[in-house]
C-alpha atoms as a PDB file:
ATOM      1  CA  UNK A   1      31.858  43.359 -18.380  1.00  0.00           C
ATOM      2  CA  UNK A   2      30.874  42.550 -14.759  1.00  0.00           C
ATOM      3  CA  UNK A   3      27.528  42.999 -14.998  1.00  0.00           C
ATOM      4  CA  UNK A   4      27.601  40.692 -17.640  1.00  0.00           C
ATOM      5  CA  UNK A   5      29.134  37.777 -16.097  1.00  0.00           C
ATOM      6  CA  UNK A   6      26.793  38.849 -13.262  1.00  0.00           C
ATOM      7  CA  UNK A   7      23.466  37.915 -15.678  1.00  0.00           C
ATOM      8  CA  UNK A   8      25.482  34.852 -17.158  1.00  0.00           C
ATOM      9  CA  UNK A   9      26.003  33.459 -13.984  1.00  0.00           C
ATOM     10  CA  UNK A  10      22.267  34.281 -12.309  1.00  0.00           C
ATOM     11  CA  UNK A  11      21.259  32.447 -16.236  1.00  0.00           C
ATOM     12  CA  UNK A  12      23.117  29.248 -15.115  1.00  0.00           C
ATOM     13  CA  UNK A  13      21.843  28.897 -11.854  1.00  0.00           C
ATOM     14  CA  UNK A  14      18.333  28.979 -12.741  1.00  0.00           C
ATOM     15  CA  UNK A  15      19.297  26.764 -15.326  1.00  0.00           C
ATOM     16  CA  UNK A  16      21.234  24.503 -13.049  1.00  0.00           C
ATOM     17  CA  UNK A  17      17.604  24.653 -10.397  1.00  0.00           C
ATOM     18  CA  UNK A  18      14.972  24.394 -13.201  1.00  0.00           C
ATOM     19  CA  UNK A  19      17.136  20.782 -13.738  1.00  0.00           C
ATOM     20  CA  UNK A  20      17.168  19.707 -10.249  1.00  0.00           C
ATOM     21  CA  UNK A  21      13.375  20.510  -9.478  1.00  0.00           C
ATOM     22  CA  UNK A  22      12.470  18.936 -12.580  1.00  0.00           C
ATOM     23  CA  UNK A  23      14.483  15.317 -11.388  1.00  0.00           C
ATOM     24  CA  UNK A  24      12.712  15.456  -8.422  1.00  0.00           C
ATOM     25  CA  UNK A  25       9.085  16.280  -9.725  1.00  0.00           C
ATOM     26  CA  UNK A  26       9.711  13.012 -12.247  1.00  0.00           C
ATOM     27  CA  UNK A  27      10.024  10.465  -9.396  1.00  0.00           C
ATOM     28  CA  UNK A  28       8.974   6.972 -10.134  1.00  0.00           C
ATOM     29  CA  UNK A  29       5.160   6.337  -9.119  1.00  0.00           C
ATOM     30  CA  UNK A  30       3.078   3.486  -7.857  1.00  0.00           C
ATOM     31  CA  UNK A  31       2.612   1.278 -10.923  1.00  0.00           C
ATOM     32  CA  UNK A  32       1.137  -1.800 -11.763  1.00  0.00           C
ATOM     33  CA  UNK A  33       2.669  -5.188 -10.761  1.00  0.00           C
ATOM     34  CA  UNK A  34       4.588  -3.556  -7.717  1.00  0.00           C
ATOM     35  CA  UNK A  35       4.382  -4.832  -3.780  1.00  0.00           C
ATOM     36  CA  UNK A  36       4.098  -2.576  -0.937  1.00  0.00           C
ATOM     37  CA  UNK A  37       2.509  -0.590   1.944  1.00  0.00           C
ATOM     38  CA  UNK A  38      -0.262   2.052   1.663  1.00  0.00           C
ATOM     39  CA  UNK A  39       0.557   4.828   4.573  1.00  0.00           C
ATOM     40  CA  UNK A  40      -2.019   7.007   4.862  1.00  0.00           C
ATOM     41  CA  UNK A  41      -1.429  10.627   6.923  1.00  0.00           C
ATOM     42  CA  UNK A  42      -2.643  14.338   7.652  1.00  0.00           C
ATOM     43  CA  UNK A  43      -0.784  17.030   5.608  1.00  0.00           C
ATOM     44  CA  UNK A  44       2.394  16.043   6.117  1.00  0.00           C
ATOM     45  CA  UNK A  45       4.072  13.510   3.629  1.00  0.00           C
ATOM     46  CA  UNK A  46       7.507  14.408   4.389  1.00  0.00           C
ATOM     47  CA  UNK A  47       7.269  13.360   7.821  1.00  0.00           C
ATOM     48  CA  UNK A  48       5.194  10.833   7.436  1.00  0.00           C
ATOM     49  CA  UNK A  49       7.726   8.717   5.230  1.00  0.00           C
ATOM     50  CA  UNK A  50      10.687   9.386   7.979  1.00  0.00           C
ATOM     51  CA  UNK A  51       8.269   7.957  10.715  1.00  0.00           C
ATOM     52  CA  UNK A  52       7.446   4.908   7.755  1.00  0.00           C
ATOM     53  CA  UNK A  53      11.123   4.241   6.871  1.00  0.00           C
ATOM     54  CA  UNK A  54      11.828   4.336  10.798  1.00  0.00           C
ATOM     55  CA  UNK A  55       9.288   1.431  11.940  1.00  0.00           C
ATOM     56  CA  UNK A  56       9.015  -0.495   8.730  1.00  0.00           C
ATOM     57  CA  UNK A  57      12.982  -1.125   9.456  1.00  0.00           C
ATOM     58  CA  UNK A  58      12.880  -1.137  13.082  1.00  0.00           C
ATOM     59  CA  UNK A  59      10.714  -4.205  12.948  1.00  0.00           C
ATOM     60  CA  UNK A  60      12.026  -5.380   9.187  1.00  0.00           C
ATOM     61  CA  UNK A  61      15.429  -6.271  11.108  1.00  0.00           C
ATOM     62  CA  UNK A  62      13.740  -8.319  13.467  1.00  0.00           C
ATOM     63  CA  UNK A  63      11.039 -10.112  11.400  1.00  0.00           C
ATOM     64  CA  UNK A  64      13.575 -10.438   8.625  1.00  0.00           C
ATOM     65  CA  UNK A  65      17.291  -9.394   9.624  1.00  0.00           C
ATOM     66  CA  UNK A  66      18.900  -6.338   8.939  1.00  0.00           C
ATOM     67  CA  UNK A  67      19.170  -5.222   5.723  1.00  0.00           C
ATOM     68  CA  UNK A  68      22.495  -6.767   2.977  1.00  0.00           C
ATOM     69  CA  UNK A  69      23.534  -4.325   0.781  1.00  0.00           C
ATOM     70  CA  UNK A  70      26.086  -5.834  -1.821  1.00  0.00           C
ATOM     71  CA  UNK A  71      28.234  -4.899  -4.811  1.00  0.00           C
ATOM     72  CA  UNK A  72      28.604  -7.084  -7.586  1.00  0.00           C
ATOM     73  CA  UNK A  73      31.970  -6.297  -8.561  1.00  0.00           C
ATOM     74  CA  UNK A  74      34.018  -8.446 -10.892  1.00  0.00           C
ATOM     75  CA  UNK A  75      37.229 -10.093  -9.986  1.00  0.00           C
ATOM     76  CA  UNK A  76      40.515  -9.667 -12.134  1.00  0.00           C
ATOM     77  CA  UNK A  77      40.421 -13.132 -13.311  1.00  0.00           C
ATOM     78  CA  UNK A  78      36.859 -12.540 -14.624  1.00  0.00           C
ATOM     79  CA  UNK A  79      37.915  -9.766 -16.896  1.00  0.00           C
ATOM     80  CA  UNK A  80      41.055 -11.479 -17.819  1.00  0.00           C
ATOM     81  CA  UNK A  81      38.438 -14.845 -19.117  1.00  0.00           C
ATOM     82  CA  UNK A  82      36.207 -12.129 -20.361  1.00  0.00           C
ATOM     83  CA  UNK A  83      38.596 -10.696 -22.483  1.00  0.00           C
ATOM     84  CA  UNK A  84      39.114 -14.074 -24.181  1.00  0.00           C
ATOM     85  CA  UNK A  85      35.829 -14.129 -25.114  1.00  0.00           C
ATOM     86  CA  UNK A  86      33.862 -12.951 -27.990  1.00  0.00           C
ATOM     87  CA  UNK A  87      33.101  -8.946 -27.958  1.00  0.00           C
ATOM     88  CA  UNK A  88      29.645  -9.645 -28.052  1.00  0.00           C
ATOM     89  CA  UNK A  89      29.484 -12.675 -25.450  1.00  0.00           C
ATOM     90  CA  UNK A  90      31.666 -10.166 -23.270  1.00  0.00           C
ATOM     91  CA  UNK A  91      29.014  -7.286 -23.288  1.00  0.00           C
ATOM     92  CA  UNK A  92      26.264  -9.198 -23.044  1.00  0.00           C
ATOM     93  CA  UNK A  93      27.768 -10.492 -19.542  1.00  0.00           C
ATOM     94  CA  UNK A  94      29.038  -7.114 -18.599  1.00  0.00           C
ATOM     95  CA  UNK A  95      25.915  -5.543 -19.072  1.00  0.00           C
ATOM     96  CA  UNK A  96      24.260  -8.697 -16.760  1.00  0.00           C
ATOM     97  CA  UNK A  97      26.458  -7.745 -14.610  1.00  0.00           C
ATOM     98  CA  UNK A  98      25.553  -4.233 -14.114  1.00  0.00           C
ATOM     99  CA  UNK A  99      21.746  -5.213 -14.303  1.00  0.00           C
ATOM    100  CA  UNK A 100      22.581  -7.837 -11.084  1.00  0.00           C
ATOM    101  CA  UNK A 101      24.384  -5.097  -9.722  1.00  0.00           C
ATOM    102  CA  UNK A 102      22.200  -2.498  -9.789  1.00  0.00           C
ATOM    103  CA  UNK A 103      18.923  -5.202  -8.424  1.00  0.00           C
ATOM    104  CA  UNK A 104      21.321  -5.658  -5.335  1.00  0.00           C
ATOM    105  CA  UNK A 105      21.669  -2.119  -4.184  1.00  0.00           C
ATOM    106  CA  UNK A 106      17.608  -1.683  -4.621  1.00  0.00           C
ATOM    107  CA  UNK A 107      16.560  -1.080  -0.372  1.00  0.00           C
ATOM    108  CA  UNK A 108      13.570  -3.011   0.502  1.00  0.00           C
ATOM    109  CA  UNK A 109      11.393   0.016   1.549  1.00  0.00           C
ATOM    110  CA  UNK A 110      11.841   2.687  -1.299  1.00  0.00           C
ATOM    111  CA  UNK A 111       9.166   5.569  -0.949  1.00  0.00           C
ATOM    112  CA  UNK A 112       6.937   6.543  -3.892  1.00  0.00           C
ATOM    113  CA  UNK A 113       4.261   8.965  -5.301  1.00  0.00           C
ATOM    114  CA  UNK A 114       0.746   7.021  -4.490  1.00  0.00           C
ATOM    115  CA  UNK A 115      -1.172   9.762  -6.669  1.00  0.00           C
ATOM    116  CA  UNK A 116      -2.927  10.630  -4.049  1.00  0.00           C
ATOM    117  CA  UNK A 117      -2.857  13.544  -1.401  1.00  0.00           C
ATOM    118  CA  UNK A 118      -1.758  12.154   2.358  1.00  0.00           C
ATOM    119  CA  UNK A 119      -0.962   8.807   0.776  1.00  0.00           C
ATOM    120  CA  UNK A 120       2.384   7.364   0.136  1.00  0.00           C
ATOM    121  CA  UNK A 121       3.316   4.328  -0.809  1.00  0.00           C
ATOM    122  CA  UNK A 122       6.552   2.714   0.161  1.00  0.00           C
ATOM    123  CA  UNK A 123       7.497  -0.038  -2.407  1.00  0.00           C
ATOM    124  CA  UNK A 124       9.116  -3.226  -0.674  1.00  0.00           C
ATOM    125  CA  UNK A 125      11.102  -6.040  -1.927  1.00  0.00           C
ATOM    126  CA  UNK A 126      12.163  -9.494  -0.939  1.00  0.00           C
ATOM    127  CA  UNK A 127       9.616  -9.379   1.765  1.00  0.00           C
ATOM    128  CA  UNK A 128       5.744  -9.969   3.016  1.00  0.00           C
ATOM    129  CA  UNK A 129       4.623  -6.544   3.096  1.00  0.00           C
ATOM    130  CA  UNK A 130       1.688  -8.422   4.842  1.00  0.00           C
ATOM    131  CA  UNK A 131       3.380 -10.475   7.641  1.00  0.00           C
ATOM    132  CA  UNK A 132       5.548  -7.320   8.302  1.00  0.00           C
ATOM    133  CA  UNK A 133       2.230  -4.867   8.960  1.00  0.00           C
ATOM    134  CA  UNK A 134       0.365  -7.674  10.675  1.00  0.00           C
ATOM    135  CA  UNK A 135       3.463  -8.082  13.299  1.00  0.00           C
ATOM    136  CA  UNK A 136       3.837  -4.064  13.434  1.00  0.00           C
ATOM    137  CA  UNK A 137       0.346  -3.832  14.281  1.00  0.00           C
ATOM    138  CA  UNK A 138       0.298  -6.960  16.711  1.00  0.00           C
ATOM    139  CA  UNK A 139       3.455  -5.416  18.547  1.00  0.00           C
ATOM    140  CA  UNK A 140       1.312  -2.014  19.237  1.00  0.00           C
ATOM    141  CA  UNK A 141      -1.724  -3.650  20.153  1.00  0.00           C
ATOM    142  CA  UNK A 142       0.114  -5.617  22.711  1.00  0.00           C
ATOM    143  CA  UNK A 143       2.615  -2.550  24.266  1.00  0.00           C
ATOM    144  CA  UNK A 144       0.164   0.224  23.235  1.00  0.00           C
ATOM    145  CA  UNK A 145       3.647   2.316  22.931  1.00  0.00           C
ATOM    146  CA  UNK A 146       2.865   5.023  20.576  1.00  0.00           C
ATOM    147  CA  UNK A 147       5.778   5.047  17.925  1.00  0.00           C
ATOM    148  CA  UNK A 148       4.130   7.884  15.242  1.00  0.00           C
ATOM    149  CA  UNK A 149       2.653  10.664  15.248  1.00  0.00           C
ATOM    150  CA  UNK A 150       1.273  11.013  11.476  1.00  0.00           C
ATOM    151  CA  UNK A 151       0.745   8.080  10.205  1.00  0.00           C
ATOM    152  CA  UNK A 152      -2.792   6.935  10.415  1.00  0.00           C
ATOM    153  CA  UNK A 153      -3.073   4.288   8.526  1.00  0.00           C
ATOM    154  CA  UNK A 154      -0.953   0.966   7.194  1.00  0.00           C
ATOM    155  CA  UNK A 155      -2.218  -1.333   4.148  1.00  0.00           C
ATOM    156  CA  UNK A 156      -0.438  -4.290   2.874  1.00  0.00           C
ATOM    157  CA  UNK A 157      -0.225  -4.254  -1.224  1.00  0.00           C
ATOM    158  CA  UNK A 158       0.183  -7.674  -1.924  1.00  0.00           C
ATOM    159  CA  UNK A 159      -1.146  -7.870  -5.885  1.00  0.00           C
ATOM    160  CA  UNK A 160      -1.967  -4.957  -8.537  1.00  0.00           C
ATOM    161  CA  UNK A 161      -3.660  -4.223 -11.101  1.00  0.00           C
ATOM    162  CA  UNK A 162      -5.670  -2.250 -13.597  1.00  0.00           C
ATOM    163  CA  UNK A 163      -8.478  -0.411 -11.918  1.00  0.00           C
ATOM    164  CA  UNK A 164     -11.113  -1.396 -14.252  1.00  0.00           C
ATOM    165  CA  UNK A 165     -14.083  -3.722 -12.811  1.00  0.00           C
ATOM    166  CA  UNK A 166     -12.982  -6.571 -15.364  1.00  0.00           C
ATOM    167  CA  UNK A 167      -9.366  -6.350 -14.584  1.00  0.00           C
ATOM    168  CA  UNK A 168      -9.768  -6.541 -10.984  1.00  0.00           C
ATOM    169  CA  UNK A 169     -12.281  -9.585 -11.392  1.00  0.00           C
ATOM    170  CA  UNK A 170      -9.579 -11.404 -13.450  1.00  0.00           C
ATOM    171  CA  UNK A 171      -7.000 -11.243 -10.856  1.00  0.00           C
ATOM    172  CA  UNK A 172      -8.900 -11.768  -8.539  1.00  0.00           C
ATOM    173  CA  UNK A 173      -9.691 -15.075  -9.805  1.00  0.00           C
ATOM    174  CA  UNK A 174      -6.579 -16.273  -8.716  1.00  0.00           C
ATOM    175  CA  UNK A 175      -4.710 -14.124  -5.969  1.00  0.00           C
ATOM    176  CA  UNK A 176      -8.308 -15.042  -3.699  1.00  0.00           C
ATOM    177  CA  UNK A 177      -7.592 -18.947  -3.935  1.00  0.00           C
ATOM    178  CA  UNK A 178      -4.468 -19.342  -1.003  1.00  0.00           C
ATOM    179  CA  UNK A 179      -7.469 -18.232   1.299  1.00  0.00           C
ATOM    180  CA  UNK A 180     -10.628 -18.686   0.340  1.00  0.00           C
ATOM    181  CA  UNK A 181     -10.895 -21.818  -2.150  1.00  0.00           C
ATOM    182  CA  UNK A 182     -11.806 -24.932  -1.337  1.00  0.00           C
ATOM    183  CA  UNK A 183     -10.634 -26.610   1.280  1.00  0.00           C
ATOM    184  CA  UNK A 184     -10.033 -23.252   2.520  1.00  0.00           C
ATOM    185  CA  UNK A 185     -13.111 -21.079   3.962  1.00  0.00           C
ATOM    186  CA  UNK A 186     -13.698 -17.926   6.237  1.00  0.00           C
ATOM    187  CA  UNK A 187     -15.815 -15.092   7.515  1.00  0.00           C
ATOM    188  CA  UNK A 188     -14.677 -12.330   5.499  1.00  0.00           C
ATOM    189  CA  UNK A 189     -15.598  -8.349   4.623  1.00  0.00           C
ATOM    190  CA  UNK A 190     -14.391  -6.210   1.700  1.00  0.00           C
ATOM    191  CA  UNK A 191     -13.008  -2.783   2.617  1.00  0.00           C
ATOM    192  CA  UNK A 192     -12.935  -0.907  -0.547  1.00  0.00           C
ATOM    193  CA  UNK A 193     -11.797   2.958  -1.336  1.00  0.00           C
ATOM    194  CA  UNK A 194     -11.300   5.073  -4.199  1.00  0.00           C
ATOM    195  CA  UNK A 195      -8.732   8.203  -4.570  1.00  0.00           C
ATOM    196  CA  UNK A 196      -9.172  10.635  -7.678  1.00  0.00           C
ATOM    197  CA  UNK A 197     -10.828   7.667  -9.325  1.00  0.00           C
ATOM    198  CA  UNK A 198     -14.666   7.563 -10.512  1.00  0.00           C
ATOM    199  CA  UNK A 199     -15.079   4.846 -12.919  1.00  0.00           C
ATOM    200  CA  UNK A 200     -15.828   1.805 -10.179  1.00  0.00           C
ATOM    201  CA  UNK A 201     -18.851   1.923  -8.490  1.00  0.00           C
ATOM    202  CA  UNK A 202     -18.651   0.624  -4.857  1.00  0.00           C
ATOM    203  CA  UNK A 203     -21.152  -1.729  -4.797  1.00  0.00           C
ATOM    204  CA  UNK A 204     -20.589  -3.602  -8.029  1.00  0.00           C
ATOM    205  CA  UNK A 205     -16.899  -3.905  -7.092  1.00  0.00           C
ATOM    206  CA  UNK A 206     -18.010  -5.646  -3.685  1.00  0.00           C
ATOM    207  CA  UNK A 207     -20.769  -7.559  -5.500  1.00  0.00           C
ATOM    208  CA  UNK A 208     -17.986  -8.739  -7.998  1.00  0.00           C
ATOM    209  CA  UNK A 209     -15.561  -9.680  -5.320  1.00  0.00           C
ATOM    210  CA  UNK A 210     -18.297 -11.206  -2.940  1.00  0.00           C
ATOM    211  CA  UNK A 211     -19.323 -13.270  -6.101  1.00  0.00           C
ATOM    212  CA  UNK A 212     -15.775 -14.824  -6.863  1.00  0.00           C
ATOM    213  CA  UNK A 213     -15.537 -15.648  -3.122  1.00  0.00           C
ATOM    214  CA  UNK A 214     -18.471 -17.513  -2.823  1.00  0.00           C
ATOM    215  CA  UNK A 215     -17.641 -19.173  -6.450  1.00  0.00           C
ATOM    216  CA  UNK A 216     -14.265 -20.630  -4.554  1.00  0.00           C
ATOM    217  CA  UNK A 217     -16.230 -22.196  -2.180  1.00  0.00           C
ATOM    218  CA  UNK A 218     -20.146 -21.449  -0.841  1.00  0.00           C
ATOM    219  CA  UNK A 219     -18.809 -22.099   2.681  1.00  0.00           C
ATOM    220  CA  UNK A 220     -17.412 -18.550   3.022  1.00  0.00           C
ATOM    221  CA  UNK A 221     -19.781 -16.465   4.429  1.00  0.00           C
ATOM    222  CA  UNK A 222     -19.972 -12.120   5.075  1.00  0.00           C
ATOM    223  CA  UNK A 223     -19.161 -11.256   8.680  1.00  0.00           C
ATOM    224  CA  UNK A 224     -19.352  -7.329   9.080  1.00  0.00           C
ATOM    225  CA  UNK A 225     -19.081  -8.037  13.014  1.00  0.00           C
ATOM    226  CA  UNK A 226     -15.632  -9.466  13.547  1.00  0.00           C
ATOM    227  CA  UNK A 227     -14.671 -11.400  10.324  1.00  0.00           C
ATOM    228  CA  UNK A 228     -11.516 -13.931  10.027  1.00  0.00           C
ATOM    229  CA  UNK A 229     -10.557 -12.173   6.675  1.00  0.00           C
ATOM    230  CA  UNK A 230     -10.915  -8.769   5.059  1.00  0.00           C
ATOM    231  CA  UNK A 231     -10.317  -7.979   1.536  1.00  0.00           C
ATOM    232  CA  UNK A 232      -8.863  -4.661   0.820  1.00  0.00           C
ATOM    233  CA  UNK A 233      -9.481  -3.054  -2.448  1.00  0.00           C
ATOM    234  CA  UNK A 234      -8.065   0.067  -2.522  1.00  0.00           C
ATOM    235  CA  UNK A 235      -8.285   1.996  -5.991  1.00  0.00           C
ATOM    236  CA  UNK A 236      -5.668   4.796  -6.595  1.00  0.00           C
ATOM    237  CA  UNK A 237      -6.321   6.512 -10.106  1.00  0.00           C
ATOM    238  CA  UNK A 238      -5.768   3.789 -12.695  1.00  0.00           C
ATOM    239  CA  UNK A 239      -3.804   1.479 -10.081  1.00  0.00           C
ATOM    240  CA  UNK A 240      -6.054  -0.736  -7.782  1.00  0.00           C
ATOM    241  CA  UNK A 241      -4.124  -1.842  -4.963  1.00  0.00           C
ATOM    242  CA  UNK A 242      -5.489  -5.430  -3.387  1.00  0.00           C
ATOM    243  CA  UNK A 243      -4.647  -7.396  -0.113  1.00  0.00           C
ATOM    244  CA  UNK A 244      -6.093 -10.058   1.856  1.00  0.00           C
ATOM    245  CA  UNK A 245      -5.265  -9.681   6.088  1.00  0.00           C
ATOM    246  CA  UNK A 246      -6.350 -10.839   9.392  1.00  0.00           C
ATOM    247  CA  UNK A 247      -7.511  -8.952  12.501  1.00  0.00           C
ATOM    248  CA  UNK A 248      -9.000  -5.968  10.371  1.00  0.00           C
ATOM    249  CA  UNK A 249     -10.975  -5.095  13.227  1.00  0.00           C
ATOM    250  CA  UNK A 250      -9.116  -6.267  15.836  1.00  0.00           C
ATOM    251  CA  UNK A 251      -6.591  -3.446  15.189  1.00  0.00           C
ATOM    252  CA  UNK A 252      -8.936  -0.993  14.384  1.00  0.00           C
ATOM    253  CA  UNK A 253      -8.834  -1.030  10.443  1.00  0.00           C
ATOM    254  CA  UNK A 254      -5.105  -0.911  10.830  1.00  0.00           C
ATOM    255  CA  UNK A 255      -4.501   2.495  12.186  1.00  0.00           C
ATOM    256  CA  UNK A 256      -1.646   2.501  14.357  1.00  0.00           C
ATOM    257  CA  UNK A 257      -2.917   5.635  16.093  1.00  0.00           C
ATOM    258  CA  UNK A 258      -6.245   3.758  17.298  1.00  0.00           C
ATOM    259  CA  UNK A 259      -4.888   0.488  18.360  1.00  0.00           C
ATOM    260  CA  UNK A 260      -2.581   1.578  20.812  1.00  0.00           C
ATOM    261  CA  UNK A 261      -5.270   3.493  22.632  1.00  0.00           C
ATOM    262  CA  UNK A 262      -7.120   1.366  25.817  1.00  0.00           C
ATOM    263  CA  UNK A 263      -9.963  -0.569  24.599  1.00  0.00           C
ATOM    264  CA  UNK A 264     -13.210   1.148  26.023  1.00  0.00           C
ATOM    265  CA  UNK A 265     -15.785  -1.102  27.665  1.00  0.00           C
ATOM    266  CA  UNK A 266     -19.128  -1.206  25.077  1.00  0.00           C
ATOM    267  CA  UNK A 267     -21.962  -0.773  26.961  1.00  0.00           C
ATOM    268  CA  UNK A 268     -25.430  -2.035  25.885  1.00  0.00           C
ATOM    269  CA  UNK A 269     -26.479   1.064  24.364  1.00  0.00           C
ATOM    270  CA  UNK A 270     -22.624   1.234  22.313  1.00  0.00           C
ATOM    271  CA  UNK A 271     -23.489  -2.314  21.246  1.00  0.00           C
ATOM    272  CA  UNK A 272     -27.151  -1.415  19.474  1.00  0.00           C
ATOM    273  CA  UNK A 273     -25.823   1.614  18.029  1.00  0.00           C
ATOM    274  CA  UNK A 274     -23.063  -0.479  16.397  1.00  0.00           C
ATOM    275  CA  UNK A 275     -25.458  -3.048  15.143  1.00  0.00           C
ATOM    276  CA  UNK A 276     -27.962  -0.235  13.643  1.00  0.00           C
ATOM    277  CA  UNK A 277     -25.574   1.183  11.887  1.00  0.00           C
ATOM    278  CA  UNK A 278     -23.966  -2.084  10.198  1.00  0.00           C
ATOM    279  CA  UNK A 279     -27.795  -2.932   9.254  1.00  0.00           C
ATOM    280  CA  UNK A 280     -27.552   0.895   7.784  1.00  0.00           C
ATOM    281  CA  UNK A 281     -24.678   0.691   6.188  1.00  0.00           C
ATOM    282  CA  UNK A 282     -25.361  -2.747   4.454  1.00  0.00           C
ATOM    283  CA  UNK A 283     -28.822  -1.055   3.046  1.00  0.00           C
ATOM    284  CA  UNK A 284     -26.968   2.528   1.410  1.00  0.00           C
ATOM    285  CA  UNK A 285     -24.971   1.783  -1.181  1.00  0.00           C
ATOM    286  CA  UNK A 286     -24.683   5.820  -2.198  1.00  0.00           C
ATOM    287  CA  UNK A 287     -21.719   7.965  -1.585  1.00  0.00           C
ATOM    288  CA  UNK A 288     -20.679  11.084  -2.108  1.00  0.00           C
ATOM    289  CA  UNK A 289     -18.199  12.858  -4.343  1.00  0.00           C
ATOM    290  CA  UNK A 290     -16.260  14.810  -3.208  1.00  0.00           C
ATOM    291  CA  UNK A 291     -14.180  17.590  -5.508  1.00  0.00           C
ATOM    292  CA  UNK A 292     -11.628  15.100  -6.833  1.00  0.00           C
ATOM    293  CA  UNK A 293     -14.229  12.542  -7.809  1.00  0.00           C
ATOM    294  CA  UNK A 294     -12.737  10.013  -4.842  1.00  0.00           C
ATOM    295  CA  UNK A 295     -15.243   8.673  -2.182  1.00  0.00           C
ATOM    296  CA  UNK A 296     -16.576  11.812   0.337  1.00  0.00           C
ATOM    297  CA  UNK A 297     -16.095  10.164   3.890  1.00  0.00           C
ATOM    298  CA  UNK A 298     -16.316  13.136   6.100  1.00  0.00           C
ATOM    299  CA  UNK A 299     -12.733  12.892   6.611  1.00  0.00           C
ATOM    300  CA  UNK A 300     -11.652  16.050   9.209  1.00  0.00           C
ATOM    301  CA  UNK A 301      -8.742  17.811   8.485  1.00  0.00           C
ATOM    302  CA  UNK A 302      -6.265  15.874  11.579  1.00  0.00           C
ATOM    303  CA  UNK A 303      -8.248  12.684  11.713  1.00  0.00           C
ATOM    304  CA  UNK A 304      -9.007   9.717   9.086  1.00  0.00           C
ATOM    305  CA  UNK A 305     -12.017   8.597   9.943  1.00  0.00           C
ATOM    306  CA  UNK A 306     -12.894   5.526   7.337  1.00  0.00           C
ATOM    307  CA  UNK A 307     -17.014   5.605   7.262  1.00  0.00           C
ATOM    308  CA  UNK A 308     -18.096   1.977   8.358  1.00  0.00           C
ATOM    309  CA  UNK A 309     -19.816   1.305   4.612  1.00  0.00           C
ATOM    310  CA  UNK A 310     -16.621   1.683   3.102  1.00  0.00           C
ATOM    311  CA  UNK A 311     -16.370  -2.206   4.224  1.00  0.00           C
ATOM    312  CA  UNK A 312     -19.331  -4.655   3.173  1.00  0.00           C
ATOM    313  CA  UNK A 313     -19.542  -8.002   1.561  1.00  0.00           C
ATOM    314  CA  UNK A 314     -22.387  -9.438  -0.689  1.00  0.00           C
ATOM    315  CA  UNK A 315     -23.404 -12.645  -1.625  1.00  0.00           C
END
């Protein structure tokens, strides 16, 4: 009879785990139509979104305050007046209610699965995703204090969308204008990358975008040098994350690891090696595959290392 219970018991904890690993595996992923931050790392996710949730809100409370949390609980008079009312009029607003609720207890940094290896994506809300990775970066840049020690990379996601050629082009159309139709004009590049993703070709995605900037107005012109804008198009299975920010290269393609190091003086022979390969870059629009069908940069195993014609601009 013990040895029974014994089995029945063992049955209902594996039962009991089976549930729990099965919550966790469903976690809500990087969709179309959401805001946030692309963090990219080396092998280790789990640290690398404490270290995210850790600076995003150290410098969230000061850009932005500290973070309200509220509950939407209804006074006694309100249920007395809803009780009055009409059973359906008084579910409807219960049910509102519970919707408001549930919007206000929503954190402004809540990490999700990118769909990518050594990329997560922390989903924000009620905030410029932008201005906040801009200030981060502008903070290290000035103190070079090191504050991580995976995270590579930080990307704004400011718009999304299907990551087909014609669905990026048509919104596009529009989230480009605040910056580069007329009167507005810069110097811009396009950065553009693709994880476990093979149906956009590099160079007709940058000759699309290149096209649409010039169409806003001729006066913007490609700078791969040091331009004013970049665009980032960065294409995660069927989700193509897009974002428009300044001082690219100024902070070292945003990698918080690189721009808190000393800035090395170029010598002459640094500067025409540079230049070559920008003219070499601009001229090779192959890359290679690698064994998930996403761009082959040579990336080691502890070090991103973005290869330079990942960026380029057309006209």
């Amino acid at each position: 009879m013990s040895a029974a219970k014994h089995e029945a018991r063992k049955r209902g904890k594996k039962r009991f785990g089976a549930g729990q690993h099965k919550r966790w595996k469903g976690c809500r992923e990087l969709e179309v139509g959401m805001e946030g931050i692309l963090i990219t790392c080396n092998m280790n996710e789990r640290k690398c979104t404490a270290e995210a949730f850790n600076l995003l809100n150290e410098y969230a409370d000061g850009l932005f305050g500290p973070e309200k949390l509220q509950d939407n609980a209804g006074s006694s008079s309100e249920e007395e007046d809803a009780e009055e009312e009409d059973v359906d009029v008084a579910l409807k607003k219960e049910v509102a209610q519970l919707q408001a609720s549930g919007a206000k207890r929503e954190r402004r940094f809540q990490a999700l699965d990118s769909g990518a290896n050594n990329v997560i994506f922390i989903r924000t809300l009620n905030l410029e995703s932008d201005k906040l990775v801009h200030h981060i970066l502008s903070d290290l840049h000035a103190t070079k204090k090191k504050k991580s020690r995976v995270i590579l990379r930080m990307l704004p996601v400011t718009g999304t969308c299907k990551a087909f050629q014609e669905d990026i082009v048509k919104y596009l159309t529009t989230f480009l204008e605040p910056w580069f139709k007329v009167p507005n004009c810069a110097t811009y590049q396009i950065a553009f990358k693709a994880r476990n993703s093979s149906h956009n070709k590099r160079d007709d995605i940058i000759k699309a975008v290149a096209g649409l900037v010039g169409k806003l107005n001729p006066k913007n012109k490609v700078d791969l040098t040091n331009p004013e804008l970049t665009v980032i198009v960065e294409v995660i299975k069927a989700v193509c994350c897009l974002s428009v920010v300044k001082d690219y290269t100024l902070y070292r393609k945003y990698n918080v690891q690189e721009v808190v190091k000393e800035d090395a003086p170029q010598t002459k022979t640094d500067t025409d090696a540079t230049k070559q390969g920008q003219k070499d870059d601009a001229g090779n629009g192959e890359k290679r595959k690698d064994d998930n069908g996403q761009d082959d940069d040579g990336d080691a195993p502890h070090e991103e290392k973005e290869a330079e014609q990942s960026e380029g601009g057309g006209e």
